[in-house]
PDB file of N, CA and C in Angstrom:
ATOM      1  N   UNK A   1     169.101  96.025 111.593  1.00  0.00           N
ATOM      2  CA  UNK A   1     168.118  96.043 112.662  1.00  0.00           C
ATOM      3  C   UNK A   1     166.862  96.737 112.137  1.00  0.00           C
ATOM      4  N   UNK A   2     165.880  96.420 112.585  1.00  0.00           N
ATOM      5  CA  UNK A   2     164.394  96.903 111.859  1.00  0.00           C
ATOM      6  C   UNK A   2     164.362  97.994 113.050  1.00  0.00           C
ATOM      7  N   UNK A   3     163.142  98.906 112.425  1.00  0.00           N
ATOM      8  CA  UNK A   3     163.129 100.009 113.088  1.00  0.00           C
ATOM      9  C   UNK A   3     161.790  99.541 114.497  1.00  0.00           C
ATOM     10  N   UNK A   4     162.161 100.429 115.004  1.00  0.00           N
ATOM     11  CA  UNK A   4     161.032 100.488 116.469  1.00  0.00           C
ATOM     12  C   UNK A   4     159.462 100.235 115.596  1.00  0.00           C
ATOM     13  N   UNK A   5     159.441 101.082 115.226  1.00  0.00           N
ATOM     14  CA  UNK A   5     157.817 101.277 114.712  1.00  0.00           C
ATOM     15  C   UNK A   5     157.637 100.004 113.927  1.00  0.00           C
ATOM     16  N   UNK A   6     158.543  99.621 113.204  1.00  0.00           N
ATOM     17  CA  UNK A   6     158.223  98.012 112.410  1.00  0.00           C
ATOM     18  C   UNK A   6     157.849  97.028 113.403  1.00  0.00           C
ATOM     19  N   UNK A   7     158.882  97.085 114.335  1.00  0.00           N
ATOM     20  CA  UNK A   7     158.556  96.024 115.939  1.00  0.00           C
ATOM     21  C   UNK A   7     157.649  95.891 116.507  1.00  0.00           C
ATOM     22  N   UNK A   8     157.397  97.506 117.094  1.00  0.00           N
ATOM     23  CA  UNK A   8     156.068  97.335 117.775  1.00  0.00           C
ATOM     24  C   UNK A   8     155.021  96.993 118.152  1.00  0.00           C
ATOM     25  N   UNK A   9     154.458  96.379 117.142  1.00  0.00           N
ATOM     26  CA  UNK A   9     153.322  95.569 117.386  1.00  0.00           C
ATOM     27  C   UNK A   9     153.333  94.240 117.503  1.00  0.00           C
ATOM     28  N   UNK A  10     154.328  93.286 117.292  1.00  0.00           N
ATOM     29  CA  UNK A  10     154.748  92.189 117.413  1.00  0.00           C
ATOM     30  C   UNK A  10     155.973  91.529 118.953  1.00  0.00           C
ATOM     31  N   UNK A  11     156.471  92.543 119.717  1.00  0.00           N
ATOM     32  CA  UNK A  11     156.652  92.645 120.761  1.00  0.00           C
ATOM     33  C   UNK A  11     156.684  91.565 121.399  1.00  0.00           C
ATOM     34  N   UNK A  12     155.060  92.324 121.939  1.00  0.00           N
ATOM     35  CA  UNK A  12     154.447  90.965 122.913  1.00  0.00           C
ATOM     36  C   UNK A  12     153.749  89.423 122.453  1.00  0.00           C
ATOM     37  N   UNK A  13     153.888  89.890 121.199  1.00  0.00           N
ATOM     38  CA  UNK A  13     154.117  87.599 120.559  1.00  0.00           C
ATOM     39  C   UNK A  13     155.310  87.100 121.031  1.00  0.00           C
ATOM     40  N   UNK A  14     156.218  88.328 120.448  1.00  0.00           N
ATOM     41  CA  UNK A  14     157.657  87.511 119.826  1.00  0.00           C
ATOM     42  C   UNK A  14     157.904  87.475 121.385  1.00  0.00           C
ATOM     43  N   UNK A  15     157.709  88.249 122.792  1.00  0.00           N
ATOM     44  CA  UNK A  15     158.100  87.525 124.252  1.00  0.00           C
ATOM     45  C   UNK A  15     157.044  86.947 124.316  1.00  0.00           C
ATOM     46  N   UNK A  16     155.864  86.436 124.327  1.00  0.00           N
ATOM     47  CA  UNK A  16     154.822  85.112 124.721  1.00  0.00           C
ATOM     48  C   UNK A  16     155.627  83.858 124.001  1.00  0.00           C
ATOM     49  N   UNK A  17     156.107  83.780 122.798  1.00  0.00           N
ATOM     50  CA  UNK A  17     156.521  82.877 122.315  1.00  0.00           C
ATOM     51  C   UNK A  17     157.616  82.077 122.427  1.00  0.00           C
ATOM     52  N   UNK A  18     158.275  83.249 123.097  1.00  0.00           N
ATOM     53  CA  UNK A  18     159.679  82.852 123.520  1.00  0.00           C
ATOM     54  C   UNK A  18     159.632  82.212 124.958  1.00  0.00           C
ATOM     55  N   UNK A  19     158.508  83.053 125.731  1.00  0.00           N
ATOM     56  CA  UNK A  19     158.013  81.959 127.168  1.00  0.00           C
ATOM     57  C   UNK A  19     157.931  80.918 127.488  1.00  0.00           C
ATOM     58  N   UNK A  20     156.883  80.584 125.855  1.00  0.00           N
ATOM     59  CA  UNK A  20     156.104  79.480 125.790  1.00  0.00           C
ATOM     60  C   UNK A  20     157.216  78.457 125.754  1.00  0.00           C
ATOM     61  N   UNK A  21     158.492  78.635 124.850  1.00  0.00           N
ATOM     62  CA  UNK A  21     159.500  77.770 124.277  1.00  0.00           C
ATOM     63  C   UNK A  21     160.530  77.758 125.789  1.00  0.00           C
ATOM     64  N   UNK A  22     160.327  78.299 126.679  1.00  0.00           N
ATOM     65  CA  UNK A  22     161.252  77.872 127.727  1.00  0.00           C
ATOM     66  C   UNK A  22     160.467  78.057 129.080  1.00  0.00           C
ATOM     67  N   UNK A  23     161.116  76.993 130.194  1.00  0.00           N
ATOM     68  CA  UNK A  23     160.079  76.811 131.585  1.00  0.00           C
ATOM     69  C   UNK A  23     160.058  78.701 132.040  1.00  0.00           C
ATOM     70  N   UNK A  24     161.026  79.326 132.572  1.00  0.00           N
ATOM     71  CA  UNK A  24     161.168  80.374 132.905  1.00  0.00           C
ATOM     72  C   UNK A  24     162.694  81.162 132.002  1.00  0.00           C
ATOM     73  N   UNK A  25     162.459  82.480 132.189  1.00  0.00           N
ATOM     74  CA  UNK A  25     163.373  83.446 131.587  1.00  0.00           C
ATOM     75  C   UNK A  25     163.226  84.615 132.623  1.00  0.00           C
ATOM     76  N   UNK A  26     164.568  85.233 133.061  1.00  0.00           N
ATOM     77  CA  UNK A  26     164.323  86.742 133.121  1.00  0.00           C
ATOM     78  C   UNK A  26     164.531  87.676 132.168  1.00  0.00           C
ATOM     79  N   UNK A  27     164.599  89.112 132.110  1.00  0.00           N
ATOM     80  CA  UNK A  27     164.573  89.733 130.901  1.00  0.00           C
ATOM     81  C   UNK A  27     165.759  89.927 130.037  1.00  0.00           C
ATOM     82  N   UNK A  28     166.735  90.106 130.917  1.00  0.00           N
ATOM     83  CA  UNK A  28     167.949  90.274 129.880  1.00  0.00           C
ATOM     84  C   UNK A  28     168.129  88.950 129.287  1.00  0.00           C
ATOM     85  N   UNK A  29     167.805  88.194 129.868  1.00  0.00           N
ATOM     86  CA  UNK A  29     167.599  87.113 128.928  1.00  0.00           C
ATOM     87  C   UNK A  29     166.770  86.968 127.772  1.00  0.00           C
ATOM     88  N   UNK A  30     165.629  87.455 128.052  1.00  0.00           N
ATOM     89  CA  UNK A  30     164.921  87.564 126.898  1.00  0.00           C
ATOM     90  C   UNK A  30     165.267  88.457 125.674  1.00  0.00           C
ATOM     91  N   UNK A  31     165.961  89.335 126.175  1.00  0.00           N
ATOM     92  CA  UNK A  31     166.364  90.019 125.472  1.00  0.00           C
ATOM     93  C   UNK A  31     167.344  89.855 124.543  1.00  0.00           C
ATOM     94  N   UNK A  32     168.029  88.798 125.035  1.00  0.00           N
ATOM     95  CA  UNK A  32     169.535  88.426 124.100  1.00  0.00           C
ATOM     96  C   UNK A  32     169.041  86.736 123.329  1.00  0.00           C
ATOM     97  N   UNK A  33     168.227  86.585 123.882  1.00  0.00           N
ATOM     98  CA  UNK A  33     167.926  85.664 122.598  1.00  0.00           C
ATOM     99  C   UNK A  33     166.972  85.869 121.771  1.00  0.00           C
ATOM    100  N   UNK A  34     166.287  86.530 121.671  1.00  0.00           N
ATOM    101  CA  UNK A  34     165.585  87.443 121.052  1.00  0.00           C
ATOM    102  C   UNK A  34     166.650  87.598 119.880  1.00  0.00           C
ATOM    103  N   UNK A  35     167.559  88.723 120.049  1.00  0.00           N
ATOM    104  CA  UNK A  35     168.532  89.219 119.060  1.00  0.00           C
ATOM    105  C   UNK A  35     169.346  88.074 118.511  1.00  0.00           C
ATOM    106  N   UNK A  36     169.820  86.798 119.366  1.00  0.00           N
ATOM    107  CA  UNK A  36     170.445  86.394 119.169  1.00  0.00           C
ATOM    108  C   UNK A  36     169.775  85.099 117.659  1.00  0.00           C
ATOM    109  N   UNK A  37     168.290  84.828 118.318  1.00  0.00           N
ATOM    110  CA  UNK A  37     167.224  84.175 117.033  1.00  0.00           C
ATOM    111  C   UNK A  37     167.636  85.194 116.097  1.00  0.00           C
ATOM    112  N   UNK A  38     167.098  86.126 116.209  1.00  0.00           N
ATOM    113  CA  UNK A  38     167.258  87.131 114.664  1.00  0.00           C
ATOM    114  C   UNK A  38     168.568  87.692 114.097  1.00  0.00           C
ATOM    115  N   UNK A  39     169.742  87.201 114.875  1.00  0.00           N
ATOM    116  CA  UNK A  39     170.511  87.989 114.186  1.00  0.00           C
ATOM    117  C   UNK A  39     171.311  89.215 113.880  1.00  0.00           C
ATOM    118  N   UNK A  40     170.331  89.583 115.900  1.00  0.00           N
ATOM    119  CA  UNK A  40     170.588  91.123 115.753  1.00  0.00           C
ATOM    120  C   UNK A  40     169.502  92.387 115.207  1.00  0.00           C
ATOM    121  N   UNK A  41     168.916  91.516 114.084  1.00  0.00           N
ATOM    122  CA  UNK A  41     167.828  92.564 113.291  1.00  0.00           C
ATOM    123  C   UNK A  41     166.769  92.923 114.661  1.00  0.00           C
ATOM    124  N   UNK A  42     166.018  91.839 115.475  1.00  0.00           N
ATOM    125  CA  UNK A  42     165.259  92.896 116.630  1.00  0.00           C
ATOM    126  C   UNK A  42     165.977  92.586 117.879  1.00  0.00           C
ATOM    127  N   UNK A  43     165.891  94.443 118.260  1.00  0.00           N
ATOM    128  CA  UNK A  43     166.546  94.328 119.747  1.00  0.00           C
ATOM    129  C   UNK A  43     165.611  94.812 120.356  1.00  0.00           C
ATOM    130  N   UNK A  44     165.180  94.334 121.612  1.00  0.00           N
ATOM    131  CA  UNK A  44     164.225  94.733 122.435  1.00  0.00           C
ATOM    132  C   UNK A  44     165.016  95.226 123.460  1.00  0.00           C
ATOM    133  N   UNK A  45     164.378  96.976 123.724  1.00  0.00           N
ATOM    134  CA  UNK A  45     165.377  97.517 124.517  1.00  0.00           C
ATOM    135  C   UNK A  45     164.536  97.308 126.258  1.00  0.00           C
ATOM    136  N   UNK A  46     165.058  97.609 127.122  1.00  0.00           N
ATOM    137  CA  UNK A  46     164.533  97.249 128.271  1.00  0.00           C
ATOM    138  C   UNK A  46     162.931  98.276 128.460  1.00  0.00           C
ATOM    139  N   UNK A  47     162.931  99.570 127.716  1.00  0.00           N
ATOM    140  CA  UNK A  47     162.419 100.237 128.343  1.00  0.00           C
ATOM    141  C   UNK A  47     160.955  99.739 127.368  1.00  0.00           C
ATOM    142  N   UNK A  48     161.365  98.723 126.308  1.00  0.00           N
ATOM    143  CA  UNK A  48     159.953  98.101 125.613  1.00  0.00           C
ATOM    144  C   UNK A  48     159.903  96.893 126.471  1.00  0.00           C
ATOM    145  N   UNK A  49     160.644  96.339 126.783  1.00  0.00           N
ATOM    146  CA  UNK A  49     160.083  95.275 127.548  1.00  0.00           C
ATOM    147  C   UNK A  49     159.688  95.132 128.710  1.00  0.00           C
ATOM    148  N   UNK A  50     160.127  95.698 130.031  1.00  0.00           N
ATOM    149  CA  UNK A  50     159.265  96.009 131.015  1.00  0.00           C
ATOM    150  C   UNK A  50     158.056  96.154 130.983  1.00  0.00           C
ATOM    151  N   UNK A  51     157.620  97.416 130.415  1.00  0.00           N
ATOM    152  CA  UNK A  51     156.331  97.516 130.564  1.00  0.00           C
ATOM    153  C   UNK A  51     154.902  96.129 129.946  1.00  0.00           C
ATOM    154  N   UNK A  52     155.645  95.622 129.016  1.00  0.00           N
ATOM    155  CA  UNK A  52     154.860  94.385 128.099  1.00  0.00           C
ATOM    156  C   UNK A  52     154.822  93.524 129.710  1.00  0.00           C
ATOM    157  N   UNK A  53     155.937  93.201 129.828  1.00  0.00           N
ATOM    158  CA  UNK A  53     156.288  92.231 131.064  1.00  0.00           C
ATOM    159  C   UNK A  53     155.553  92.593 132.145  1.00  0.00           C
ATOM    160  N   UNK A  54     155.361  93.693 132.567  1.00  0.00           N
ATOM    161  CA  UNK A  54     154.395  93.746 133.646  1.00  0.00           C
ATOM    162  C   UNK A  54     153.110  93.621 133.316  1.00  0.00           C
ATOM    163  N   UNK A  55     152.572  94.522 131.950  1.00  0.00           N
ATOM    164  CA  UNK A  55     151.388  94.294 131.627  1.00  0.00           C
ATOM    165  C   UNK A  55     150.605  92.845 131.961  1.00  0.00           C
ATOM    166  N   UNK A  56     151.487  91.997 131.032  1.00  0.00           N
ATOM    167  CA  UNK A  56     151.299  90.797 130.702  1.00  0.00           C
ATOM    168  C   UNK A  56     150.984  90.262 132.615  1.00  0.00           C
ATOM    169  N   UNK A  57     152.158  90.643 133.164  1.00  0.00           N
ATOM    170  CA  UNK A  57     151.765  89.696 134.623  1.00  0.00           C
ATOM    171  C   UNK A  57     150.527  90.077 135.342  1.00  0.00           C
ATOM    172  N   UNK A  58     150.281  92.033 135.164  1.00  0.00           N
ATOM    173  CA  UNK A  58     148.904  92.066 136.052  1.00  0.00           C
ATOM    174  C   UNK A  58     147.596  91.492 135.238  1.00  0.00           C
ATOM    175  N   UNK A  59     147.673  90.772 133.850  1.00  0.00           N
ATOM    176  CA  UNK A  59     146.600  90.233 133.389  1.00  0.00           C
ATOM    177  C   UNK A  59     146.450  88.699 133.011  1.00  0.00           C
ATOM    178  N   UNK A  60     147.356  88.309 134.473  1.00  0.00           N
ATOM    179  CA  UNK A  60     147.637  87.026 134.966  1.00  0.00           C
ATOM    180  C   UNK A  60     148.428  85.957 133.780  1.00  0.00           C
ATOM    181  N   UNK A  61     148.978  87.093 132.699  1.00  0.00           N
ATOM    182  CA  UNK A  61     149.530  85.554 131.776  1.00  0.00           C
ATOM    183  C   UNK A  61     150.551  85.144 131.393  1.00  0.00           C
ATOM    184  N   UNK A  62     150.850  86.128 132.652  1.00  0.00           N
ATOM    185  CA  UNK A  62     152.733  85.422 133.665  1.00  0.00           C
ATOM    186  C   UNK A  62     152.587  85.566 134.291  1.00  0.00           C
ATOM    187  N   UNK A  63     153.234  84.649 135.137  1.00  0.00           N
ATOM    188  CA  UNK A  63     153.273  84.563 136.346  1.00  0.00           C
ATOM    189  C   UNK A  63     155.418  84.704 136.812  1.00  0.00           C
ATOM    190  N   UNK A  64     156.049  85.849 138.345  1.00  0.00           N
ATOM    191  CA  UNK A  64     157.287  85.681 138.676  1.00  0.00           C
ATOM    192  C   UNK A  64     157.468  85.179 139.453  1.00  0.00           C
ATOM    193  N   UNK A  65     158.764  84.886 139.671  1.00  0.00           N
ATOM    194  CA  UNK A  65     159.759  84.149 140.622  1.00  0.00           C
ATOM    195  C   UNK A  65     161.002  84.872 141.065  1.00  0.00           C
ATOM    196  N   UNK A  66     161.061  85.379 142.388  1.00  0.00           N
ATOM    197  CA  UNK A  66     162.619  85.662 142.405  1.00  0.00           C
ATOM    198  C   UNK A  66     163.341  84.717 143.054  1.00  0.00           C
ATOM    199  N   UNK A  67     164.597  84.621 142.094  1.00  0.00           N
ATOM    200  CA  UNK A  67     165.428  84.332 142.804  1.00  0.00           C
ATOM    201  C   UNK A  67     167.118  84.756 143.580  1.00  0.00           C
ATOM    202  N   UNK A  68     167.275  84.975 144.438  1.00  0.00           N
ATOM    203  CA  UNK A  68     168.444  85.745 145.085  1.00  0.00           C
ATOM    204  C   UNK A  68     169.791  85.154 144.384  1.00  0.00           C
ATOM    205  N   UNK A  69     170.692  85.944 143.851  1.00  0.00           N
ATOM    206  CA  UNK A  69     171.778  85.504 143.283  1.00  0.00           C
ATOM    207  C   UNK A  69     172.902  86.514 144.346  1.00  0.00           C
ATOM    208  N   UNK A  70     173.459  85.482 145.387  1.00  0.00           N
ATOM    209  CA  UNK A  70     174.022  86.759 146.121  1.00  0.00           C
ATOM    210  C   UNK A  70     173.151  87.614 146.785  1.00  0.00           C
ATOM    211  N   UNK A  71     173.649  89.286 146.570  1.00  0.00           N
ATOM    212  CA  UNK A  71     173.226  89.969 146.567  1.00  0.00           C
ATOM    213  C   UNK A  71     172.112  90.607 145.946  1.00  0.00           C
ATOM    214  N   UNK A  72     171.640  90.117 144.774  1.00  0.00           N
ATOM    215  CA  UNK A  72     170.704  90.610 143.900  1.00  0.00           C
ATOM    216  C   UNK A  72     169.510  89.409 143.523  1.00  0.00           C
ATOM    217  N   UNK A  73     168.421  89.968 143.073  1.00  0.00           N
ATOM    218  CA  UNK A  73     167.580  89.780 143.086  1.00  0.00           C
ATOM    219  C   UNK A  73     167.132  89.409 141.328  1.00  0.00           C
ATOM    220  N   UNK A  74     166.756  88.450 140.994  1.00  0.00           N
ATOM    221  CA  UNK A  74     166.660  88.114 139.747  1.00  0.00           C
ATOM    222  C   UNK A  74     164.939  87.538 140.043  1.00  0.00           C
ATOM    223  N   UNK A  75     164.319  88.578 138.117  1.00  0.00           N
ATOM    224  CA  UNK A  75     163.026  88.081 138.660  1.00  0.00           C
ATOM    225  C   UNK A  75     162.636  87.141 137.340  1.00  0.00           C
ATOM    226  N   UNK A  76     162.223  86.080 137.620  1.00  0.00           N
ATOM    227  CA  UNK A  76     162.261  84.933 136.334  1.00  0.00           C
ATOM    228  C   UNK A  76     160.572  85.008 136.048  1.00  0.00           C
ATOM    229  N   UNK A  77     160.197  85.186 134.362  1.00  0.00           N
ATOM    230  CA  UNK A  77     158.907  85.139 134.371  1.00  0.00           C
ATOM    231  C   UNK A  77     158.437  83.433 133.944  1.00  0.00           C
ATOM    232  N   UNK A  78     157.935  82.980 133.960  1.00  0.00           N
ATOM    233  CA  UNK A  78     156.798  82.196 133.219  1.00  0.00           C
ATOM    234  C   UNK A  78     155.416  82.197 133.034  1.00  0.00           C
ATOM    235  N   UNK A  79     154.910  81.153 132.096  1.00  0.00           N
ATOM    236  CA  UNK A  79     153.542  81.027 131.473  1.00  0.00           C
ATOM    237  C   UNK A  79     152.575  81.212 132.213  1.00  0.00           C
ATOM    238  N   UNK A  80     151.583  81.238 132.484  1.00  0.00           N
ATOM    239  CA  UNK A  80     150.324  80.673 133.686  1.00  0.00           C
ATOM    240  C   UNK A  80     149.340  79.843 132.350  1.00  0.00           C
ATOM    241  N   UNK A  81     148.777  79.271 133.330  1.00  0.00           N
ATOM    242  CA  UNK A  81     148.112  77.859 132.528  1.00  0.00           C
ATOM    243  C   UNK A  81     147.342  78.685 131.522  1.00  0.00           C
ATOM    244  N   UNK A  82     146.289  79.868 132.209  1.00  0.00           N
ATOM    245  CA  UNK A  82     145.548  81.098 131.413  1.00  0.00           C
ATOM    246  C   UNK A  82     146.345  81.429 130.224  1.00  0.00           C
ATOM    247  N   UNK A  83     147.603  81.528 130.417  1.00  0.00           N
ATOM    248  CA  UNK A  83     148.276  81.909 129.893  1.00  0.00           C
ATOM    249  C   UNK A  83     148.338  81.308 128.078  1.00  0.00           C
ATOM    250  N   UNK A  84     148.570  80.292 128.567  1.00  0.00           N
ATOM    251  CA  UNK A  84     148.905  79.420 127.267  1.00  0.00           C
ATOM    252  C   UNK A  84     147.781  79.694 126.521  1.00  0.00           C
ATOM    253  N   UNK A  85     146.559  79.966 126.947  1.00  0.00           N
ATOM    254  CA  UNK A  85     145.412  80.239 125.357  1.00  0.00           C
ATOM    255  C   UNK A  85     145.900  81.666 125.064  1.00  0.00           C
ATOM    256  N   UNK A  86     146.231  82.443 125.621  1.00  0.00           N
ATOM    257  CA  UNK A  86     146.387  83.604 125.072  1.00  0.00           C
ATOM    258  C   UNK A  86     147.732  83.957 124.026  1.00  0.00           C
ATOM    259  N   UNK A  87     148.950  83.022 124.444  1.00  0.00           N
ATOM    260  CA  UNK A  87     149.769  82.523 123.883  1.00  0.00           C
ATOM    261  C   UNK A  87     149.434  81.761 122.217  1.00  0.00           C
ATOM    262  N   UNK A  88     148.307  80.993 122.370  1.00  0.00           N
ATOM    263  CA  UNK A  88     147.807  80.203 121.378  1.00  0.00           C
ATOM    264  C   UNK A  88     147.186  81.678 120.381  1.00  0.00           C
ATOM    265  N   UNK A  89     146.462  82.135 121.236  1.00  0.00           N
ATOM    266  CA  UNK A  89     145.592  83.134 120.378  1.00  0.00           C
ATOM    267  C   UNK A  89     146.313  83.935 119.585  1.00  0.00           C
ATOM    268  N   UNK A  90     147.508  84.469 120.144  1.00  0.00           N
ATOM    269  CA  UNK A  90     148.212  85.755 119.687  1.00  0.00           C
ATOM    270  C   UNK A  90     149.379  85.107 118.519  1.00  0.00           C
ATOM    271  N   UNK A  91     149.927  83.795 118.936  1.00  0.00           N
ATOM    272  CA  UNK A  91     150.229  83.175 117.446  1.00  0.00           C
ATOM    273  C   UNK A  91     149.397  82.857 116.461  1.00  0.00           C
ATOM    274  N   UNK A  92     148.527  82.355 116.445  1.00  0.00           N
ATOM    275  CA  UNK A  92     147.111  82.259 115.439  1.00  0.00           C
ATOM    276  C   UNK A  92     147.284  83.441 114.873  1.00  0.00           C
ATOM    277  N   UNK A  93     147.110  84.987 115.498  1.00  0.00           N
ATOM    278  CA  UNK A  93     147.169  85.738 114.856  1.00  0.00           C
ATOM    279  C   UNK A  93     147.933  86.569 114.403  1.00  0.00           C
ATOM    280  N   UNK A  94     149.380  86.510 114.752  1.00  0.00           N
ATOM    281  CA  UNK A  94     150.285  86.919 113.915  1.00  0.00           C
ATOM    282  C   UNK A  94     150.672  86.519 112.907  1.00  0.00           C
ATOM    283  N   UNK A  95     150.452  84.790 113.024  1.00  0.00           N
ATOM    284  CA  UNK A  95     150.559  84.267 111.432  1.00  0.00           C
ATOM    285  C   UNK A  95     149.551  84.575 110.657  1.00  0.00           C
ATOM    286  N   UNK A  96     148.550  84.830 110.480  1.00  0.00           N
ATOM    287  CA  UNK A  96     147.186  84.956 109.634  1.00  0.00           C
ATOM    288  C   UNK A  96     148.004  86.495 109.253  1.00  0.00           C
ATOM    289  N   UNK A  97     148.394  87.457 110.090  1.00  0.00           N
ATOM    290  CA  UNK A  97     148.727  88.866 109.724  1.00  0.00           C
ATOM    291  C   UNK A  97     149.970  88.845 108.671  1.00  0.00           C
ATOM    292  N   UNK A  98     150.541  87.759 108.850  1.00  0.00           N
ATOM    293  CA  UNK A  98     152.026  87.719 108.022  1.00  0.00           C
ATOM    294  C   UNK A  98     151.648  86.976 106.945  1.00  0.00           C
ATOM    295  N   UNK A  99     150.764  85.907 106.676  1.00  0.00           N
ATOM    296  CA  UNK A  99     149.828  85.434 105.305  1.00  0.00           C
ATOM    297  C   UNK A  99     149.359  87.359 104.885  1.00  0.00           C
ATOM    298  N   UNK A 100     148.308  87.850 105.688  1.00  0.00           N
ATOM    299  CA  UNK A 100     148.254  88.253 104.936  1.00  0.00           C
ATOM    300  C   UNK A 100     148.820  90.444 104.222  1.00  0.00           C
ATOM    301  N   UNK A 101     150.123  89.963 105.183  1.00  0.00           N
ATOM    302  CA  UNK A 101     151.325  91.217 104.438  1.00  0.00           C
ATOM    303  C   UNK A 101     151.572  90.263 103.721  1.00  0.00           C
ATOM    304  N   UNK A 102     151.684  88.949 103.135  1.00  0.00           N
ATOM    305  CA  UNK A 102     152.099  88.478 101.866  1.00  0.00           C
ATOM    306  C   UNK A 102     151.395  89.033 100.710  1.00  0.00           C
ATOM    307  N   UNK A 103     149.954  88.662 100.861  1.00  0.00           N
ATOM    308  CA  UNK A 103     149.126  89.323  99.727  1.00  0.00           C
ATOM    309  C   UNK A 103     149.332  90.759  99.690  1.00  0.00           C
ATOM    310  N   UNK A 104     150.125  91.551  99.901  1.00  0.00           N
ATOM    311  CA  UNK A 104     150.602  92.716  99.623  1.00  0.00           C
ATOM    312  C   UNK A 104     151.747  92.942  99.069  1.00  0.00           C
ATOM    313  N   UNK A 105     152.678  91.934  99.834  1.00  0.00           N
ATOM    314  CA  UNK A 105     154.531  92.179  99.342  1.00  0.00           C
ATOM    315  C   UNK A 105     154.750  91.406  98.365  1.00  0.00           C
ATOM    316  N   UNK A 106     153.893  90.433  98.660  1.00  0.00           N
ATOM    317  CA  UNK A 106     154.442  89.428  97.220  1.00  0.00           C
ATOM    318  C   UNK A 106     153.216  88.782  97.039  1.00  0.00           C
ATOM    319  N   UNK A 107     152.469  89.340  96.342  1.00  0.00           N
ATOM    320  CA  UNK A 107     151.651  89.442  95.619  1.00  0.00           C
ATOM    321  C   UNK A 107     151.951  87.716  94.402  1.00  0.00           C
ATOM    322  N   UNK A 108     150.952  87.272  94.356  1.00  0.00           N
ATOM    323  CA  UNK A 108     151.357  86.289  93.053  1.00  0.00           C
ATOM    324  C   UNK A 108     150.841  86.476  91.833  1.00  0.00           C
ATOM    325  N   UNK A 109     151.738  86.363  90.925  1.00  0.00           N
ATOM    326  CA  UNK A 109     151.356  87.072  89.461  1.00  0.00           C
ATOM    327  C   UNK A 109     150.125  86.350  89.028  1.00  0.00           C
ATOM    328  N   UNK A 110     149.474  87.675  88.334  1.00  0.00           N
ATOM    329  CA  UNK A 110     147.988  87.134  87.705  1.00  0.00           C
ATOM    330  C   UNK A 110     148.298  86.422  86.262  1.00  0.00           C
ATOM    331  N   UNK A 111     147.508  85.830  85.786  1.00  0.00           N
ATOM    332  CA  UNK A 111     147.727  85.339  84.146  1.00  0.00           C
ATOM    333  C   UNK A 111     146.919  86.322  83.327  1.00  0.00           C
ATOM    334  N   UNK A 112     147.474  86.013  82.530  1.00  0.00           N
ATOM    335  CA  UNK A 112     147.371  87.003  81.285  1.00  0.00           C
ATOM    336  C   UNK A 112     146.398  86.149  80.103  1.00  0.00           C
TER     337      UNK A 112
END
């Protein structure tokens, strides 16, 4: 499992992305496929994802749904249309960031 501080900043892609790839999710859901894509290596604990999750909804780019299961209350997020450029934006730029931790980690040999 990678450490917190390695995660952190990639968070709120790796849940926009996972949005984007399904109509709605609630969190423990998100949460277990999350781990379950990686393997286990990232676990997003509740007390990182809430707060992303709300963030994200008061700046309209989710939108919830509850729905009553029984007794309880399940709250399902999805995209908002707004949503999807910001979605677009924040993959654009995590890949450009992971190009360029390449030119650092693996470096390609110079000629001689």
């Amino acid at each position: 499992m990678y450490s917190k501080e390695l995660t952190k900043g990639t968070l709120q892609p790796i849940i926009l992305k996972l949005l984007s790839q399904h109509e709605k999710m609630y969190g423990y859901e998100i949460t277990q496929k999350v781990k379950d894509l990686t393997k286990g290596k990232i676990d997003i604990s509740e007390g990182a994802l809430y707060p992303i999750l709300h963030k994200l909804e008061n700046n309209k780019v989710l939108k919830t749904e509850k729905v009553y299961i029984g007794k309880r209350v399940r709250k399902y997020y999805s995209v908002t249309k707004s949503g999807k450029q910001v979605i677009a934006d924040q993959t654009n730029q995590i890949n450009d960031f992971i190009k360029t931790l390449s030119l650092i980690f693996n470096p390609k040999p110079t000629l001689k």
